[in-house]
C-alpha atoms as a PDB file:
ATOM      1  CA  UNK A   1      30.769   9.531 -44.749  1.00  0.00           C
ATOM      2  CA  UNK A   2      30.751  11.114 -41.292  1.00  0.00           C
ATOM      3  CA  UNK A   3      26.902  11.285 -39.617  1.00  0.00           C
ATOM      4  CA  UNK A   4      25.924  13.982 -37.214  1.00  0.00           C
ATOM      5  CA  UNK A   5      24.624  12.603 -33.968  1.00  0.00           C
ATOM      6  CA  UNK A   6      20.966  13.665 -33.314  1.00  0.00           C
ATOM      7  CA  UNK A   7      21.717  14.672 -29.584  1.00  0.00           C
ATOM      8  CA  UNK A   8      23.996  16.872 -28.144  1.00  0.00           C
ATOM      9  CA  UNK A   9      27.483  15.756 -28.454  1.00  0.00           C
ATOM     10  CA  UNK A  10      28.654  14.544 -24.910  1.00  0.00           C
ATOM     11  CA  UNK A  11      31.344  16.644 -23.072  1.00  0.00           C
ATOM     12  CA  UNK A  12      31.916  15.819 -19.672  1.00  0.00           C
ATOM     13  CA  UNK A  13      34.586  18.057 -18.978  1.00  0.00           C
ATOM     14  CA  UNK A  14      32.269  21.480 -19.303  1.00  0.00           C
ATOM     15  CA  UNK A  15      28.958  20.238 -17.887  1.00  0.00           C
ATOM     16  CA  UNK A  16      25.962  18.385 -19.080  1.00  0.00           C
ATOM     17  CA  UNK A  17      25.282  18.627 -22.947  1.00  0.00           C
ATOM     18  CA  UNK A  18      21.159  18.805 -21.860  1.00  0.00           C
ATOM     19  CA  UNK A  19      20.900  20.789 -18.568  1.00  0.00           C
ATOM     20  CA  UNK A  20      24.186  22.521 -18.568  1.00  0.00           C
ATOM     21  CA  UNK A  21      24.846  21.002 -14.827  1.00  0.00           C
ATOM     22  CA  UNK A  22      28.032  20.549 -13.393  1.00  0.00           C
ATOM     23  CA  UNK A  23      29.603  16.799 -14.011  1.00  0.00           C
ATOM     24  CA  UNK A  24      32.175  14.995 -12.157  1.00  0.00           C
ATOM     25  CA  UNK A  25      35.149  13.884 -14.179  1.00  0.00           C
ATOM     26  CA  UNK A  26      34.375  10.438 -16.078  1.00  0.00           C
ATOM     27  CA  UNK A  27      30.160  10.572 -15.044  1.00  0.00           C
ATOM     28  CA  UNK A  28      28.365   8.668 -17.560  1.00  0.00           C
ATOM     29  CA  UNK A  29      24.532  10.285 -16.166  1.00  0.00           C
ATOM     30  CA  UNK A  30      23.738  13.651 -15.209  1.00  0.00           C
ATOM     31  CA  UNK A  31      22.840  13.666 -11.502  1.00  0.00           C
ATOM     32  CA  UNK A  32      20.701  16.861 -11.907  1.00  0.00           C
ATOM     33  CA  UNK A  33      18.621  15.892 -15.552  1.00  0.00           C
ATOM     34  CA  UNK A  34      19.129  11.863 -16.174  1.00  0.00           C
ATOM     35  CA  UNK A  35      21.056  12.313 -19.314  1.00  0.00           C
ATOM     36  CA  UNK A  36      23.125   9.719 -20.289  1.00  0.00           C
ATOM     37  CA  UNK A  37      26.045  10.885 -22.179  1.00  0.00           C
ATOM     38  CA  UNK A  38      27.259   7.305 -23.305  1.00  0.00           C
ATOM     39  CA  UNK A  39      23.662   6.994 -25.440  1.00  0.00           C
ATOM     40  CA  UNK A  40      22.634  11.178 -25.621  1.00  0.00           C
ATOM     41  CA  UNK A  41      19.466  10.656 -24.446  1.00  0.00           C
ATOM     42  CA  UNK A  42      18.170  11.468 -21.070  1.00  0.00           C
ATOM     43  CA  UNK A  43      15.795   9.054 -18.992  1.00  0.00           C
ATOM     44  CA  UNK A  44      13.428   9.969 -15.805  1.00  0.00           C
ATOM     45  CA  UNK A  45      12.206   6.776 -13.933  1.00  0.00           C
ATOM     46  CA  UNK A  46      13.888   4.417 -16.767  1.00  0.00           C
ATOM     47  CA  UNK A  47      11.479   5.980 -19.406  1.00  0.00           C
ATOM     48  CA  UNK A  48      12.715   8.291 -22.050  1.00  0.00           C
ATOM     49  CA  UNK A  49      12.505  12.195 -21.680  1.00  0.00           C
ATOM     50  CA  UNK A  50      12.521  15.793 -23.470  1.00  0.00           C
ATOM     51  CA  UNK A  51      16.197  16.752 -22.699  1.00  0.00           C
ATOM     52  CA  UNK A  52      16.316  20.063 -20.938  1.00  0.00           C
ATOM     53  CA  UNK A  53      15.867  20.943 -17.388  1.00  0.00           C
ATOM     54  CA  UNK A  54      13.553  18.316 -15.087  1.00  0.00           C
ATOM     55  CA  UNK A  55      10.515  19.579 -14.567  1.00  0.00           C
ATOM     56  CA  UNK A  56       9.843  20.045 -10.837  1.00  0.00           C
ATOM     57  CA  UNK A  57       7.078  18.593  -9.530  1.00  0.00           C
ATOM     58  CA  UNK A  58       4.382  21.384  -7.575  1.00  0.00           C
ATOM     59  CA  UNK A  59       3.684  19.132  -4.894  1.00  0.00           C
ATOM     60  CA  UNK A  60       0.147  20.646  -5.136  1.00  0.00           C
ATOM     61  CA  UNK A  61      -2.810  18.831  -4.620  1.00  0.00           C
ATOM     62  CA  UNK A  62      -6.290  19.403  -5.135  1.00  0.00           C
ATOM     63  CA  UNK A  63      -8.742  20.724  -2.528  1.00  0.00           C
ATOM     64  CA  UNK A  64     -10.433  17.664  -2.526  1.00  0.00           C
ATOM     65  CA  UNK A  65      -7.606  15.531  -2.159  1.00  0.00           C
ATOM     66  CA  UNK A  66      -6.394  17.157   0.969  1.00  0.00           C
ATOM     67  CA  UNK A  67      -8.274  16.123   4.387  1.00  0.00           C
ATOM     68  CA  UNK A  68      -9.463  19.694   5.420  1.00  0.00           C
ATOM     69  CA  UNK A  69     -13.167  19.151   3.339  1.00  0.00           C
ATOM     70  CA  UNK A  70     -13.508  15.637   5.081  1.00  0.00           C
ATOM     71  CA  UNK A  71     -12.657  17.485   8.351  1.00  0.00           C
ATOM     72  CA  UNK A  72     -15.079  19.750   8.214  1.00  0.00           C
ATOM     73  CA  UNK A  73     -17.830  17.664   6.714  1.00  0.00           C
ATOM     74  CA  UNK A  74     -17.511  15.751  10.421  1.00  0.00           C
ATOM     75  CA  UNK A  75     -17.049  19.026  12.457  1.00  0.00           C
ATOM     76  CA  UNK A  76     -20.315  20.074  10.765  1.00  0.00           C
ATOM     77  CA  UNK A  77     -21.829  16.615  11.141  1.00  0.00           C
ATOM     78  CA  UNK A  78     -20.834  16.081  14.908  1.00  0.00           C
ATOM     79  CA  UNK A  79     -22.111  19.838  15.529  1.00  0.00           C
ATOM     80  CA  UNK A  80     -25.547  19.620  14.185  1.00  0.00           C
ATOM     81  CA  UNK A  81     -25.579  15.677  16.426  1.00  0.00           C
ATOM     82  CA  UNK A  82     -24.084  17.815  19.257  1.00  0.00           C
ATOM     83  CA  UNK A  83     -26.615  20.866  18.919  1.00  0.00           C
ATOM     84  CA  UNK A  84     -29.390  18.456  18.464  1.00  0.00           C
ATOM     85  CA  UNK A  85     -28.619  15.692  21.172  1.00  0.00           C
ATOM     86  CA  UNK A  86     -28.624  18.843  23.707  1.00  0.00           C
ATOM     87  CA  UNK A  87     -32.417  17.993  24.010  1.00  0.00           C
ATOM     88  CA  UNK A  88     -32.980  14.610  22.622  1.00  0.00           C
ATOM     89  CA  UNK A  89     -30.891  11.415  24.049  1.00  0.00           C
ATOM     90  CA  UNK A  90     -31.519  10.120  20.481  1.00  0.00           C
ATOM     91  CA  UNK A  91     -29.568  11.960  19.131  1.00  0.00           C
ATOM     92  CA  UNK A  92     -26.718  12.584  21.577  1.00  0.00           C
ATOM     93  CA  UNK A  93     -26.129   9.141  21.359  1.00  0.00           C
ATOM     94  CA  UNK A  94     -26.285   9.297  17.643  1.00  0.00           C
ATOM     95  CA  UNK A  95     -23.354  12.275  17.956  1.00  0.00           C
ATOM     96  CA  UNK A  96     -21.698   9.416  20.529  1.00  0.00           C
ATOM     97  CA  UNK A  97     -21.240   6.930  17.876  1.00  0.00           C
ATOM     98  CA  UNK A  98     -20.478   8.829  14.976  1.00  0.00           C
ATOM     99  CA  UNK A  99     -17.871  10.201  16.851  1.00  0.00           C
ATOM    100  CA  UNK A 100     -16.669   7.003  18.302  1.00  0.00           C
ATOM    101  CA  UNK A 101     -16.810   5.378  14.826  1.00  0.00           C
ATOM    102  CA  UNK A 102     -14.529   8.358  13.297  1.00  0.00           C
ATOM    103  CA  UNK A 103     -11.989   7.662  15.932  1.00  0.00           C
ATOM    104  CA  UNK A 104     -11.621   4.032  15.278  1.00  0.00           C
ATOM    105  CA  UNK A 105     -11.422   4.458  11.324  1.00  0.00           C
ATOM    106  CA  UNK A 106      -8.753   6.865  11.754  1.00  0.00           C
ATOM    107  CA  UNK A 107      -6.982   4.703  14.214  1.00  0.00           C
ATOM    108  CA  UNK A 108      -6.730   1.655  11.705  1.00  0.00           C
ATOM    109  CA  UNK A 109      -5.901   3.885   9.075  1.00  0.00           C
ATOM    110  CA  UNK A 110      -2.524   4.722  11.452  1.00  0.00           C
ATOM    111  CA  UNK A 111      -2.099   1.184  12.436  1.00  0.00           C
ATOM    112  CA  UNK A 112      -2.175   0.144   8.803  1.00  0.00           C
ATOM    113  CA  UNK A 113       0.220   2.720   7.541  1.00  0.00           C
ATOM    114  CA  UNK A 114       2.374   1.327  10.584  1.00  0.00           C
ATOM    115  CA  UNK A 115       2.421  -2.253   9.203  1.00  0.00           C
ATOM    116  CA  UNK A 116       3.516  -0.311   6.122  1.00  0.00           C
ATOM    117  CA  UNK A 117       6.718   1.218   7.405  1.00  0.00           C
ATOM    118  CA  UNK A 118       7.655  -1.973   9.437  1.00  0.00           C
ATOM    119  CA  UNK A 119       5.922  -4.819  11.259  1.00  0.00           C
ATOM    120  CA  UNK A 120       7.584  -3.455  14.626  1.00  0.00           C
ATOM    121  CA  UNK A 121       5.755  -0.427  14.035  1.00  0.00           C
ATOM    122  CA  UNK A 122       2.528  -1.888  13.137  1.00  0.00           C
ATOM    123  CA  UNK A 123       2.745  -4.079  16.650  1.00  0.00           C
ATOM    124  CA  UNK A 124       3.452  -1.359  18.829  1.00  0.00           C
ATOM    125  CA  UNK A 125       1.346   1.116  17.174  1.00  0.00           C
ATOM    126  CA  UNK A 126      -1.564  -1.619  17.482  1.00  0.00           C
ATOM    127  CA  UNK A 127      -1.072  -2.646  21.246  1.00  0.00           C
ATOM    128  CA  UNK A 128       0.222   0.558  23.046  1.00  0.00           C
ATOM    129  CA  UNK A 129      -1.806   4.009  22.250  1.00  0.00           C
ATOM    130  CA  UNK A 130       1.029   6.464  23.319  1.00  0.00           C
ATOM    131  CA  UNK A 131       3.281   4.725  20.447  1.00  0.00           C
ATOM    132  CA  UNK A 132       0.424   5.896  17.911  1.00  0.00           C
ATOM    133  CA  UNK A 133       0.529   9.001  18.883  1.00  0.00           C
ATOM    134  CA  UNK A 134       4.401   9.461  18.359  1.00  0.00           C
ATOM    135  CA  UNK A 135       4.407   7.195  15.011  1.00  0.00           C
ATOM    136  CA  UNK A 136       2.617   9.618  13.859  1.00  0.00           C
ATOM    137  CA  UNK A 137       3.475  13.106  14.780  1.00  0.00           C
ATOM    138  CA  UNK A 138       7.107  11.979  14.709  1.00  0.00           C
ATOM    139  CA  UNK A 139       7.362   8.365  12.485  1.00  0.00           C
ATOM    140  CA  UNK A 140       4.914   8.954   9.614  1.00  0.00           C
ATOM    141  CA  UNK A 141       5.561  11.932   6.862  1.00  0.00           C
ATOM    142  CA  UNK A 142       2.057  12.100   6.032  1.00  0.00           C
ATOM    143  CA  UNK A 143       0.758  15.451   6.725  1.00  0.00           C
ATOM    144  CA  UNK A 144      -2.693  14.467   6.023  1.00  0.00           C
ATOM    145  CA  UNK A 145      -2.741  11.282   8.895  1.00  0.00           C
ATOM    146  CA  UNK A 146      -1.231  14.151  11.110  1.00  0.00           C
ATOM    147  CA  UNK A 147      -4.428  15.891  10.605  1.00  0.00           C
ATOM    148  CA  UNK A 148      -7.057  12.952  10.868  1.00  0.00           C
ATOM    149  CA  UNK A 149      -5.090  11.677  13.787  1.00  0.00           C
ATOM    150  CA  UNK A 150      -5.101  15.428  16.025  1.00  0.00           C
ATOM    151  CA  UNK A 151      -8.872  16.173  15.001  1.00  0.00           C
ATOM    152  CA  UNK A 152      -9.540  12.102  16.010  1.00  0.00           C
ATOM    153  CA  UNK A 153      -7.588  13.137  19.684  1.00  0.00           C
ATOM    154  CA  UNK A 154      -9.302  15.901  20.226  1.00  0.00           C
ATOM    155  CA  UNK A 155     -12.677  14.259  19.251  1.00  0.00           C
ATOM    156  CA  UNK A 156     -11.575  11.283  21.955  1.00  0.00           C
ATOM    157  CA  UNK A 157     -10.748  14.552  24.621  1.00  0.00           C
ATOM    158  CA  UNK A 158     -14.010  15.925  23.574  1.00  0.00           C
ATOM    159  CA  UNK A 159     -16.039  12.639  24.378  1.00  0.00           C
ATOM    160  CA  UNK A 160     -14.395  12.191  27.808  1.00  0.00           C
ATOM    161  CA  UNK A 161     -15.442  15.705  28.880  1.00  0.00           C
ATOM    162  CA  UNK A 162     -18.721  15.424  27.995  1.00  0.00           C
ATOM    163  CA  UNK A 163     -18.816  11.964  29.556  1.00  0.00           C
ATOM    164  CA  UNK A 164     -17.612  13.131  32.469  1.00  0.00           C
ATOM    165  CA  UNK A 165     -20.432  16.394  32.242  1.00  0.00           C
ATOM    166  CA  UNK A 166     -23.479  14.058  31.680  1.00  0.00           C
ATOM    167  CA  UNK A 167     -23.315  11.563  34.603  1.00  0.00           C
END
């Protein structure tokens, strides 16, 4: 008694039985889907999946997971410090700090992420401030320390002008 198989029957000479993607002659796994022709069943990440196309992933991210919100919640915090330490020495110095503080948290964030990629990294990034700057506009792949790291550079710009203006 002959028994159907419950997947697609596996023909490597036209293509993948799942996703209909071109195989090489004698490929056990689709390249494109995950599916497995010895065993008809297609895997994603060693897990098993629908079979069918891959799904795609967006790449989107929430708002809030982004660093543009965080960004502006300091823009508008060091503004209203700036506006108000015009006048009072309380609270430029208040604008000073906060500002000063935001640089240094976003500077161990990039040192930390350098220790990730490599312990070279993390040394040079740590002890020589121009290697920071390249690790991460040219090292790192994360958009969002690109963005801490410029607004945290022009911040640092911003304090030595006005350093410079108030003596």
């Amino acid at each position: 008694m002959a028994t159907a198989a419950s997947g697609p029957a596996p023909s490597s000479a036209s293509g993948c039985p799942s996703c209909g993607g071109a195989l090489a002659r004698g490929a056990v796994l689709c390249t494109n889907c995950g599916y497995n022709l010895s065993t008809g069943k297609r895997t994603v990440a060693g897990r098993p999946a629908a079979l069918g196309k891959p799904k795609v992933a967006s790449g989107e991210s929430p708002w809030y997971l982004t660093a543009w919100p965080y960004l502006g919640f300091m823009f508008v915090v060091l503004g209203i410090l700036y506006f108000l330490g015009r006048d009072n020495p309380a609270m430029m110095l208040g604008f000073i700090a906060v500002a000063l503080l935001y640089t240094l948290v976003v500077h161990l964030i990039v040192v930390v992420a350098a220790f990730r990629e490599g312990v070279v990294n993390g040394f040079l990034t740590l002890c020589i401030p121009f290697y920071a700057l390249y690790f991460v506009f040219k090292v790192c792949e994360n958009d969002t320390l690109k963005i801490l790291y410029g607004f945290a550079v022009i911040t640092n710009l911003c304090l030595r002008v006005l350093s410079s203006t108030i003596k």
